[in-house]
N, C-alpha and C. Protein backbone atom coordinates (compact mmCIF):
# COMPACT_ATOMS: atom_id res chain seq x y z
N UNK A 1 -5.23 -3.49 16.38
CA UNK A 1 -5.32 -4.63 17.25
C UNK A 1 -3.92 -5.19 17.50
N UNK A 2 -3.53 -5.56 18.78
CA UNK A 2 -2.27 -6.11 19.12
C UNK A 2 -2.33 -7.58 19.03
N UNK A 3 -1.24 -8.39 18.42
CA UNK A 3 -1.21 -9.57 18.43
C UNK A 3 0.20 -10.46 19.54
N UNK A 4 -0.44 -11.36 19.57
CA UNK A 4 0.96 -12.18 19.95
C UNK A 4 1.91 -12.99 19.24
N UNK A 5 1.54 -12.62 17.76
CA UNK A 5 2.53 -13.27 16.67
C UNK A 5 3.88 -12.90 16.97
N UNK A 6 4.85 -13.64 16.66
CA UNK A 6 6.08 -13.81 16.63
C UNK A 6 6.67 -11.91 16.05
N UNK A 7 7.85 -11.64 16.69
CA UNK A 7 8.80 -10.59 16.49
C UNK A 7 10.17 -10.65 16.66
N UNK A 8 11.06 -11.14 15.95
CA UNK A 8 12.10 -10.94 16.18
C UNK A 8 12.83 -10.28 16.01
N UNK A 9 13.77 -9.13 16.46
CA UNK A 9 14.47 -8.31 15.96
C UNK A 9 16.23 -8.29 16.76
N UNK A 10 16.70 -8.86 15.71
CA UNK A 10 18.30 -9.00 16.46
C UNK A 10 19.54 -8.37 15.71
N UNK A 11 20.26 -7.84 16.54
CA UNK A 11 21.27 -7.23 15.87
C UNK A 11 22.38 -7.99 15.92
N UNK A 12 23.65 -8.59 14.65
CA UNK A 12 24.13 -9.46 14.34
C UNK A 12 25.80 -8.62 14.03
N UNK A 13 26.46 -7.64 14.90
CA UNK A 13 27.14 -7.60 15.08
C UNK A 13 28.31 -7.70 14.03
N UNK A 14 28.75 -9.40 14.41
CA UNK A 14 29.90 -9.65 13.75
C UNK A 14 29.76 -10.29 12.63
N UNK A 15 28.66 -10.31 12.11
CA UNK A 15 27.74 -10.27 10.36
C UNK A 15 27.76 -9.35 9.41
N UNK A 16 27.28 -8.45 10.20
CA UNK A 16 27.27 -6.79 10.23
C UNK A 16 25.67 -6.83 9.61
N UNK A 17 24.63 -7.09 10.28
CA UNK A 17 23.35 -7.58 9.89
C UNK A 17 22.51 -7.29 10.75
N UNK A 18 20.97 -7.45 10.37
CA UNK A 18 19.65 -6.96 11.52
C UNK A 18 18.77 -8.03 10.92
N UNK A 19 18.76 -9.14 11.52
CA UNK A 19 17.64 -10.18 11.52
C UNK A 19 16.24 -10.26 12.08
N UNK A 20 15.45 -9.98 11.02
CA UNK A 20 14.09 -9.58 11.82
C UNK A 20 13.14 -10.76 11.34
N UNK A 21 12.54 -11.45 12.32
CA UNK A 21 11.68 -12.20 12.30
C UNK A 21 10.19 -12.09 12.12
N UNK A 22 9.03 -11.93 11.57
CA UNK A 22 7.81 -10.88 12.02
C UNK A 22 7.08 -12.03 11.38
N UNK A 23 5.65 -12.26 12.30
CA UNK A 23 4.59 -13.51 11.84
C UNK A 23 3.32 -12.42 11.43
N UNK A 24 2.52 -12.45 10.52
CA UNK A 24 1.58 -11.63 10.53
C UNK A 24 0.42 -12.66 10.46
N UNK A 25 -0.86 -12.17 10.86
CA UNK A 25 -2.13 -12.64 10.66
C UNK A 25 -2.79 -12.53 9.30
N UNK A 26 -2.17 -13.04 8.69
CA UNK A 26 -3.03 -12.97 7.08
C UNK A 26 -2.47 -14.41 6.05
N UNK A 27 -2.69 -14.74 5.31
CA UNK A 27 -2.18 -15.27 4.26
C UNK A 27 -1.50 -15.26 3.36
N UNK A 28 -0.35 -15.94 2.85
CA UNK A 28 0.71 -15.20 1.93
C UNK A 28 1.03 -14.20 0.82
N UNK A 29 -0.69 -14.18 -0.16
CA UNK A 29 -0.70 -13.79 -1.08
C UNK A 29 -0.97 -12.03 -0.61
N UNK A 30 -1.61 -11.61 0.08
CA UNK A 30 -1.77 -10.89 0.85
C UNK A 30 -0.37 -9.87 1.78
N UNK A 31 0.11 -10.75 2.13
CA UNK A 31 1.28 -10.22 2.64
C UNK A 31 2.20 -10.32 1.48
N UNK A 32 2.57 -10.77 0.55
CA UNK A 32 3.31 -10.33 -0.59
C UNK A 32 3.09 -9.15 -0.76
N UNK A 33 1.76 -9.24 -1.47
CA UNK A 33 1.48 -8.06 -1.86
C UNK A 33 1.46 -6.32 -1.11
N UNK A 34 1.46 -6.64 -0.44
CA UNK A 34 1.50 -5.49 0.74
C UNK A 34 3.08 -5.27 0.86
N UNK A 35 3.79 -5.88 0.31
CA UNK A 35 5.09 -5.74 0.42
C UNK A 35 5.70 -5.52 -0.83
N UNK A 36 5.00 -5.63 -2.28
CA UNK A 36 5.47 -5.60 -3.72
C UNK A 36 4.27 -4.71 -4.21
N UNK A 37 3.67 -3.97 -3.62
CA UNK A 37 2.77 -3.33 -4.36
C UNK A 37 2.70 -1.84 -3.62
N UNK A 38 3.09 -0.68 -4.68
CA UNK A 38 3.09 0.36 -4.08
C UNK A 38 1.93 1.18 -3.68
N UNK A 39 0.97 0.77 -3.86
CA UNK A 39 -0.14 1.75 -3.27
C UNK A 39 -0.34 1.05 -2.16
N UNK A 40 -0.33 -0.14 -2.17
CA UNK A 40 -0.05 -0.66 -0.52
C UNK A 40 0.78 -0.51 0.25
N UNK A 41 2.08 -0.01 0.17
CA UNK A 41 3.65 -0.13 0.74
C UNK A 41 3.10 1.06 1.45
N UNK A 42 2.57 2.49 0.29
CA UNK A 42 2.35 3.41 0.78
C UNK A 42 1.76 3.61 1.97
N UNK A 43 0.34 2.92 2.64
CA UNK A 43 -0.06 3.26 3.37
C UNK A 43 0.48 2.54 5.10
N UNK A 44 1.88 1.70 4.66
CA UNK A 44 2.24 0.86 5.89
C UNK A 44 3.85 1.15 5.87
N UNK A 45 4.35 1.74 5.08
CA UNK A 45 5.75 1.56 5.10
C UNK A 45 6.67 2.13 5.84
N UNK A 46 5.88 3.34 6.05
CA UNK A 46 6.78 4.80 6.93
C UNK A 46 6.04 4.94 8.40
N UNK A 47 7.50 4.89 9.34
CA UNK A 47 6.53 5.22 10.75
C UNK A 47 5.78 6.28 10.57
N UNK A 48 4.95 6.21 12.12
CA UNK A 48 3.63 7.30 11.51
C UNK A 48 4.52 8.08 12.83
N UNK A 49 4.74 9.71 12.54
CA UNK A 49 3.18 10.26 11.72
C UNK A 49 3.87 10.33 10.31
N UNK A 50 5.26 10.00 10.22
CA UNK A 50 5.89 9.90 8.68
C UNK A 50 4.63 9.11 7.34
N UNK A 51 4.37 9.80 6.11
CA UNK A 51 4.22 8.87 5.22
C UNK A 51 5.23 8.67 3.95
N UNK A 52 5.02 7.79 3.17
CA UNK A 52 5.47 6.92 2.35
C UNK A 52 4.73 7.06 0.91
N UNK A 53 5.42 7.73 -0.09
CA UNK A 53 4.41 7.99 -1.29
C UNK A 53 5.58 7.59 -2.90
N UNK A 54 5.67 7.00 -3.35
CA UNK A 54 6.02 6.04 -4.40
C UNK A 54 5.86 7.26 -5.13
N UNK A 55 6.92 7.16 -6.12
CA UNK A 55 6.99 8.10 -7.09
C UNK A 55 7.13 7.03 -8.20
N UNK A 56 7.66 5.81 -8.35
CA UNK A 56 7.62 4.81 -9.45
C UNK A 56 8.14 3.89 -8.68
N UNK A 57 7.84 2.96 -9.24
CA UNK A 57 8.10 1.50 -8.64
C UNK A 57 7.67 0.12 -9.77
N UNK A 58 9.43 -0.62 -10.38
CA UNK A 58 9.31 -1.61 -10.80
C UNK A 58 9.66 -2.93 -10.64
N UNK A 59 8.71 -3.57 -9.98
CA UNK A 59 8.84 -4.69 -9.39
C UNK A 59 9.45 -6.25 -10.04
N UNK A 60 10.49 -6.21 -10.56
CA UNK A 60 11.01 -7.12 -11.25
C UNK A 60 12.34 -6.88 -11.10
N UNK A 61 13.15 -7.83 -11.41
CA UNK A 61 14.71 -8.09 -11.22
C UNK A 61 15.43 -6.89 -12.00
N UNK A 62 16.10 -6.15 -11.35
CA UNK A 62 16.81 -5.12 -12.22
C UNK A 62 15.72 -3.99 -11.91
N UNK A 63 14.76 -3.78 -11.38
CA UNK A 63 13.87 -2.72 -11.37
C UNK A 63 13.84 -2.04 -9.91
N UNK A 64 13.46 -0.76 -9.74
CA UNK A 64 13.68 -0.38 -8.98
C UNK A 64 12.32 0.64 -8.11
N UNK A 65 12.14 0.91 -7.15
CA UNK A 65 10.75 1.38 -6.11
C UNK A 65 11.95 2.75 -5.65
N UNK A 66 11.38 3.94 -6.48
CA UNK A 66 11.68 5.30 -5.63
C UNK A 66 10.82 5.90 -5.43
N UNK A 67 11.11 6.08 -3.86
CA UNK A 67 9.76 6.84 -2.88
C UNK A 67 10.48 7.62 -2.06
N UNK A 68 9.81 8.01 -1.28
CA UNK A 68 10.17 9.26 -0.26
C UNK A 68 9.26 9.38 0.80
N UNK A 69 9.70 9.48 2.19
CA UNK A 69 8.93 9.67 2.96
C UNK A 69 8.84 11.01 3.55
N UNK A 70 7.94 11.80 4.22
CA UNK A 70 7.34 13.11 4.03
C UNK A 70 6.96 13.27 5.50
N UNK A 71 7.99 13.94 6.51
CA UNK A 71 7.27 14.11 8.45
C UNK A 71 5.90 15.09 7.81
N UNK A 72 5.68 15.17 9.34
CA UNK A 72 4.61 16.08 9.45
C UNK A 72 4.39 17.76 8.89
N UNK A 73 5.96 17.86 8.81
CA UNK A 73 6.04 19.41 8.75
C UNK A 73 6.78 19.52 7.16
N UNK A 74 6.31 18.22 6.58
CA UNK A 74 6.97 18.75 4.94
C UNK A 74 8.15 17.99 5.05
N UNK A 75 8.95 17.54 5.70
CA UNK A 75 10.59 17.43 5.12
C UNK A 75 10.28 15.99 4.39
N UNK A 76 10.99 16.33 3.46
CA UNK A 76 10.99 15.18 2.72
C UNK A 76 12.36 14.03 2.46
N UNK A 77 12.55 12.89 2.74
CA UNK A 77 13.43 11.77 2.70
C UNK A 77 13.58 10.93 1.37
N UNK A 78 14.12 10.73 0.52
CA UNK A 78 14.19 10.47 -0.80
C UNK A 78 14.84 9.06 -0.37
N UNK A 79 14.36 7.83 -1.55
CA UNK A 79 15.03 6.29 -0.88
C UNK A 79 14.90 5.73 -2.52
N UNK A 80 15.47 4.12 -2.39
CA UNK A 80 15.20 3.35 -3.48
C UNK A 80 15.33 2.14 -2.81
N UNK A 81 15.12 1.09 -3.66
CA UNK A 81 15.25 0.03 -3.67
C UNK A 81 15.37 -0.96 -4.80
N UNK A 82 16.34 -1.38 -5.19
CA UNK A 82 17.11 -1.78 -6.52
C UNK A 82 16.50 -3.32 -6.58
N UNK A 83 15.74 -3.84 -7.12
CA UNK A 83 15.42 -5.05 -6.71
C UNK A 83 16.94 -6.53 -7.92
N UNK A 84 17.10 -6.79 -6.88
CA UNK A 84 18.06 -7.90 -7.49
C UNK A 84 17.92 -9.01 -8.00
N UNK A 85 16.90 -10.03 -6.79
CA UNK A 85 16.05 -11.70 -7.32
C UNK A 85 14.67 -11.21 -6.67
N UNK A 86 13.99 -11.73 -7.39
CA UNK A 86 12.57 -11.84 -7.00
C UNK A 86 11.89 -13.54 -7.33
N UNK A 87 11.46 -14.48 -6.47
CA UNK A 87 11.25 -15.58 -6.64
C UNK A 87 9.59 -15.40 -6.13
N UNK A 88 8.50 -15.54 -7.45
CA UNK A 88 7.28 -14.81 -6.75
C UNK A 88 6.89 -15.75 -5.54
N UNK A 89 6.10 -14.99 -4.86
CA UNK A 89 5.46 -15.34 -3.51
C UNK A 89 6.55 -16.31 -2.63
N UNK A 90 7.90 -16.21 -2.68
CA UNK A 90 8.56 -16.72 -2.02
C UNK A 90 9.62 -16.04 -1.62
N UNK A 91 10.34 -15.26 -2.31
CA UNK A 91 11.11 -13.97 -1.41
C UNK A 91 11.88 -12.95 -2.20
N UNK A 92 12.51 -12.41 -1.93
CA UNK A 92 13.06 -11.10 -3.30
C UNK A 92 14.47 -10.09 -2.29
N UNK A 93 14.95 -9.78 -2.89
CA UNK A 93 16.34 -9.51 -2.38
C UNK A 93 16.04 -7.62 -3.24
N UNK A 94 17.31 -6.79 -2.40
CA UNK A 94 17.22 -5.56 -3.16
C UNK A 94 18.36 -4.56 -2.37
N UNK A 95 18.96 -3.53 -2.78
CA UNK A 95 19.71 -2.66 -2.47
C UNK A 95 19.14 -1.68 -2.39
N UNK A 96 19.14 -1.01 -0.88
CA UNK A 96 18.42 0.40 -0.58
C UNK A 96 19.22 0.68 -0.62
N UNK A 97 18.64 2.28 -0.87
CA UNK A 97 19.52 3.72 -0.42
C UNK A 97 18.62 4.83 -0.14
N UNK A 98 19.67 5.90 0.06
CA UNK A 98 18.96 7.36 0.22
C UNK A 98 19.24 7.82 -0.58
N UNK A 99 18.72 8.92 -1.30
CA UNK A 99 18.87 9.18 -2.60
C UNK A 99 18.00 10.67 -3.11
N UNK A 100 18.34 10.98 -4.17
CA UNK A 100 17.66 12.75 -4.69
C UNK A 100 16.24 11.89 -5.19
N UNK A 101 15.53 12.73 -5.59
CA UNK A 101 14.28 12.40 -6.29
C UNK A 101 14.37 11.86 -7.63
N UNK A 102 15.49 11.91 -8.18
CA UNK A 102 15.96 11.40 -9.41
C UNK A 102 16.52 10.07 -9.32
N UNK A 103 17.19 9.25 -8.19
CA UNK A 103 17.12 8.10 -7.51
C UNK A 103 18.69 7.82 -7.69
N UNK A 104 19.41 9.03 -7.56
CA UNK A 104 20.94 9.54 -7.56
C UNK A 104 21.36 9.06 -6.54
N UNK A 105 22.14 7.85 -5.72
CA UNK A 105 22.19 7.32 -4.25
C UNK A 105 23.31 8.93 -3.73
N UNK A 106 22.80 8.93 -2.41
CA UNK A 106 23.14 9.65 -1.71
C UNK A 106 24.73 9.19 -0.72
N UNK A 107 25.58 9.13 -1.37
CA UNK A 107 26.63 7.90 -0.68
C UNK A 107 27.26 8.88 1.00
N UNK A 108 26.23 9.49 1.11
CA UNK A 108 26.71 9.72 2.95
C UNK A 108 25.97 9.01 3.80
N UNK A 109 25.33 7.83 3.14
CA UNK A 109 24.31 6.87 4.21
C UNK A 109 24.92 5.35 3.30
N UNK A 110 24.81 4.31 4.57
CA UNK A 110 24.79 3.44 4.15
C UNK A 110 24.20 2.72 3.50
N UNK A 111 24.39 1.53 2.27
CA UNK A 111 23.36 1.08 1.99
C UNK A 111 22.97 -0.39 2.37
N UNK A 112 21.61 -0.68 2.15
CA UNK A 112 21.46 -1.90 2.87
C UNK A 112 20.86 -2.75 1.99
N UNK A 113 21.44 -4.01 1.50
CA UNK A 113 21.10 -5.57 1.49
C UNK A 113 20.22 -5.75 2.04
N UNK A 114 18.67 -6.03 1.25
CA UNK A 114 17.74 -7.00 1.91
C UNK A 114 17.35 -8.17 1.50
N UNK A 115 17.41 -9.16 2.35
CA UNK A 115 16.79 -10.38 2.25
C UNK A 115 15.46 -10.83 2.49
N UNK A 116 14.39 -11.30 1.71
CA UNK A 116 13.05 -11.20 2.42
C UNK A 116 12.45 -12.41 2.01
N UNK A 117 12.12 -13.16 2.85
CA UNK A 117 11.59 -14.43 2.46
C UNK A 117 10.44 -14.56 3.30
N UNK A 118 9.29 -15.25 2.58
CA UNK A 118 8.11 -15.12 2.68
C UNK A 118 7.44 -17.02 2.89
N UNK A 119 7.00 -17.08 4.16
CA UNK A 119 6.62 -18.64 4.53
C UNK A 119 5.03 -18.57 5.38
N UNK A 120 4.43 -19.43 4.12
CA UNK A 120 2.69 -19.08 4.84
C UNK A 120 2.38 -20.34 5.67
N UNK A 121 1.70 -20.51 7.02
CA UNK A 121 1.93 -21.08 7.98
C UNK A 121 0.59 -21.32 8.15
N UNK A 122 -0.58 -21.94 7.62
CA UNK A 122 -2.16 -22.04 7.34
C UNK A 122 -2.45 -20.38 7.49
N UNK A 123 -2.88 -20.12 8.48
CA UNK A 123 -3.80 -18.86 8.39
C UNK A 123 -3.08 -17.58 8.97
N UNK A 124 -1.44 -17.39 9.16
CA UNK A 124 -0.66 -16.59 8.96
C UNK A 124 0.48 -17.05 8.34
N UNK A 125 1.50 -15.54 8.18
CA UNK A 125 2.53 -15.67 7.01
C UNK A 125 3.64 -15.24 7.72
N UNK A 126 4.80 -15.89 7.78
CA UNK A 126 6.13 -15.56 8.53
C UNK A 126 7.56 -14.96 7.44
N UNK A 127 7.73 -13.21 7.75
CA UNK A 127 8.51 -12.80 7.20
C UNK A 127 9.77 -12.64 7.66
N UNK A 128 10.87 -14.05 6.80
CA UNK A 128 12.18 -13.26 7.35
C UNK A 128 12.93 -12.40 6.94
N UNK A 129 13.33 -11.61 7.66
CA UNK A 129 14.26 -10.22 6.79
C UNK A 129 15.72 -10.27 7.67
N UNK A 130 16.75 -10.51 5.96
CA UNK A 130 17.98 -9.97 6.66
C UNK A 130 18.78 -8.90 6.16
N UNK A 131 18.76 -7.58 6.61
CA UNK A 131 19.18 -6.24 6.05
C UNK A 131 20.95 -6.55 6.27
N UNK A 132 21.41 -6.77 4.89
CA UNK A 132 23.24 -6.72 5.39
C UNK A 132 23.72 -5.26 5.08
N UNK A 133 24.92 -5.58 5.94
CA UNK A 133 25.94 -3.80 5.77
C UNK A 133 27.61 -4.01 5.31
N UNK A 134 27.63 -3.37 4.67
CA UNK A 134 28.97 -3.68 4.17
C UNK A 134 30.07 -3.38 5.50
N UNK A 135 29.91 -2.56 6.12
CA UNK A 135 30.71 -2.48 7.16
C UNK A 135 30.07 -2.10 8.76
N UNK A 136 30.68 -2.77 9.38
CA UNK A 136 30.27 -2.62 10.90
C UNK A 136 29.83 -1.20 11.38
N UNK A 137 30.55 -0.38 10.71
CA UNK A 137 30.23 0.98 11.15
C UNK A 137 28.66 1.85 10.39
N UNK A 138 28.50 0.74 9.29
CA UNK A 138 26.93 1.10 8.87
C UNK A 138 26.30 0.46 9.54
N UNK A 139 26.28 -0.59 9.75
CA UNK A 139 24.89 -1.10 10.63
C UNK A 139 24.88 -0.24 11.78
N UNK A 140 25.90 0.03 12.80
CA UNK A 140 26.01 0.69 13.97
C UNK A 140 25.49 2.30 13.26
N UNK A 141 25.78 2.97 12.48
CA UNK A 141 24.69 4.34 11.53
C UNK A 141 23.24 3.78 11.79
N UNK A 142 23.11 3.17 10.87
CA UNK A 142 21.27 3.02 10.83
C UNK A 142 20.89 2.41 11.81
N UNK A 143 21.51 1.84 12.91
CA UNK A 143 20.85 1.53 14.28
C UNK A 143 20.59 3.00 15.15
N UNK A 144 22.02 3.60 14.90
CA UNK A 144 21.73 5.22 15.61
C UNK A 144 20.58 5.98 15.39
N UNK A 145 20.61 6.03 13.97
CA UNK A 145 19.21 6.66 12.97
C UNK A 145 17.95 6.34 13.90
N UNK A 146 17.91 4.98 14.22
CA UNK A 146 16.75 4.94 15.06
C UNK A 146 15.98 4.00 13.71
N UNK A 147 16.64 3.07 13.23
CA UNK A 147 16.16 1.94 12.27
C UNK A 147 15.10 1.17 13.19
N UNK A 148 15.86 0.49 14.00
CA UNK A 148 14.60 -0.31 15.12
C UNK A 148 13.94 0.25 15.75
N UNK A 149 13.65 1.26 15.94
CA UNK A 149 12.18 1.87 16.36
C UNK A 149 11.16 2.58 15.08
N UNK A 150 11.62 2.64 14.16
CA UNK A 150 11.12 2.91 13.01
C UNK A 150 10.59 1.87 12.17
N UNK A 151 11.21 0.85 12.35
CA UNK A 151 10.83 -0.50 11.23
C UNK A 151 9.63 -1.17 11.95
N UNK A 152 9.97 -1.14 13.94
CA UNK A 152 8.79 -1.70 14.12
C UNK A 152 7.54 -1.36 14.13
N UNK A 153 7.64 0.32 14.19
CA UNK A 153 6.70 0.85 14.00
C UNK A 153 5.84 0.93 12.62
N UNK A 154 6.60 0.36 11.31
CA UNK A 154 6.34 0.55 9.91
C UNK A 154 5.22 -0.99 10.34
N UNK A 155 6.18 -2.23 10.80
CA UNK A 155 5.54 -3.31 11.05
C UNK A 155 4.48 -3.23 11.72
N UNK A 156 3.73 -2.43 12.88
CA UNK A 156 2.89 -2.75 13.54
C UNK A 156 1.85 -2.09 12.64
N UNK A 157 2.18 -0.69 11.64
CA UNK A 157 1.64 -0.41 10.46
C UNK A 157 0.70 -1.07 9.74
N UNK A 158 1.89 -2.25 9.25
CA UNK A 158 1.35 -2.99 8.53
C UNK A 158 0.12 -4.25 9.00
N UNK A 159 0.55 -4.62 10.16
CA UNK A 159 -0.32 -5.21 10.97
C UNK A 159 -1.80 -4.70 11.01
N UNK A 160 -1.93 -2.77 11.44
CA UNK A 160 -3.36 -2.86 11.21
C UNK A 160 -3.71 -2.71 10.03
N UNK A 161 -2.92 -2.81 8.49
CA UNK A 161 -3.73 -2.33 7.37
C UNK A 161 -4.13 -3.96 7.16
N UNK A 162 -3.50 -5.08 7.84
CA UNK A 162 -3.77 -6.74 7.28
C UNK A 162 -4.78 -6.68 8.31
N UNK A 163 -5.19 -6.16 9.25
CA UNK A 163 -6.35 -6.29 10.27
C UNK A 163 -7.67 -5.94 9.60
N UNK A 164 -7.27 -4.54 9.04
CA UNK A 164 -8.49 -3.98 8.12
C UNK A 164 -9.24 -4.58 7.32
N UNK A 165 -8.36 -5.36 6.11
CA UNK A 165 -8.56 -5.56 5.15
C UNK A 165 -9.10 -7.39 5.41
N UNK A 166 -8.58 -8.19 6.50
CA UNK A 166 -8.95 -9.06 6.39
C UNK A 166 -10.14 -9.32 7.81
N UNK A 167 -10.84 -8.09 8.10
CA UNK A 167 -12.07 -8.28 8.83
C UNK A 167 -13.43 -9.19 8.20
C-alpha cells in the first residue's frame, strides 16, 4: 500500500551527509523494533529482489549486527554495523561497513556514521536518519553505488511489512 507519509531524502554536500526523513504508519514500539531486531531487519532491509539474512546481531552499545545481503543469482555482500549509543526506543547511533563474513571491514568502501532517532507522533512514527562520511569523496561513492535508490526501496520494504503486521 502507498502512503502519503512524509520522505525526505537530501544530500548534504558540504556536511558530507544524507539526511533522510521517513514517517511510517505504525507506532513506535513497532518501528523500533523492526529496526533492532534481526529477524525483522531481515525481511525489510535489502532492496528487493536483494535479501538480507543476519548471521549475528548484538544489539547493545559496543555490539555489533553482521549480515549480508544475497541478489538473485547468489552473489553475496558482507556488512556490519558497530553499534555505538543506543538510547531505548529513542535512537541509536552505529558504524557500517562492508566487510568478509568474519566482520573484517573491507577498507575499499566507505564507512558510514548513522544517526537514527525515533519520534512517535499518535498513530505514526517519524524516523530521522543522518548517515555521515568522513570525506566528500565517500558520500559522492555510496551515492554512485546507487545508496538512494536502494534505501528507498529497503524503506518502502519496510512500509509493507508495518502494513502487514498492523492490519
Amino acid at each position: 500500500m502507498k502512503t502519503n507519509l512524509q520522505f525526505d531524502f537530501i544530500v548534504n554536500k558540504e556536511n558530507k551527509t544524507v539526511n533522510v526523513t521517513r514517517k511510517f504508519a505504525a507506532k513506535l514500539p513497532l518501528v523500533w523494533d523492526a529496526w533492532t531486531k534481526p529477524e525483522i531487519l531481515d525481511l525489510w532491509w535489502a532492496p528487493k529482489p536483494y535479501q538480507t539474512k543476519t548471521k549475528s546481531m548484538d544489539f547493545r552499545e559496543g555490539g555489533t549486527w553482521l549480515y549480508y545481503m544475497e541478489s538473485p543469482e547468489g552473489a553475496i555482500h558482507w556488512c556490519k554495523n558497530d553499534y555505538k549509543k543506543i538510547e531505548l526506543l529513542k535512537s541509536f547511533s552505529g558504524l557500517d561497513a562492508f566487510c568478509d563474513e568474519n566482520g573484517t571491514t573491507n577498507n575499499d568502501f566507505p564507512r558510514t556514521v548513522w544517526n537514527n532517532t525515533f519520534t512517535e507522533n499518535g498513530e505514526t512514527t517519524t524516523v530521522n536518519i543522518v548517515a555521515q562520511y568522513e570525506k566528500l569523496e565517500d558520500l559522492e561513492q555510496i551515492i554512485a553505488m546507487g545508496f538512494q535508490e536502494g534505501f528507498t526501496m529497503a524503506l518502502g520494504n519496510l512500509d509493507d511489512y508495518l502494513n502487514e503486521v498492523t492490519k
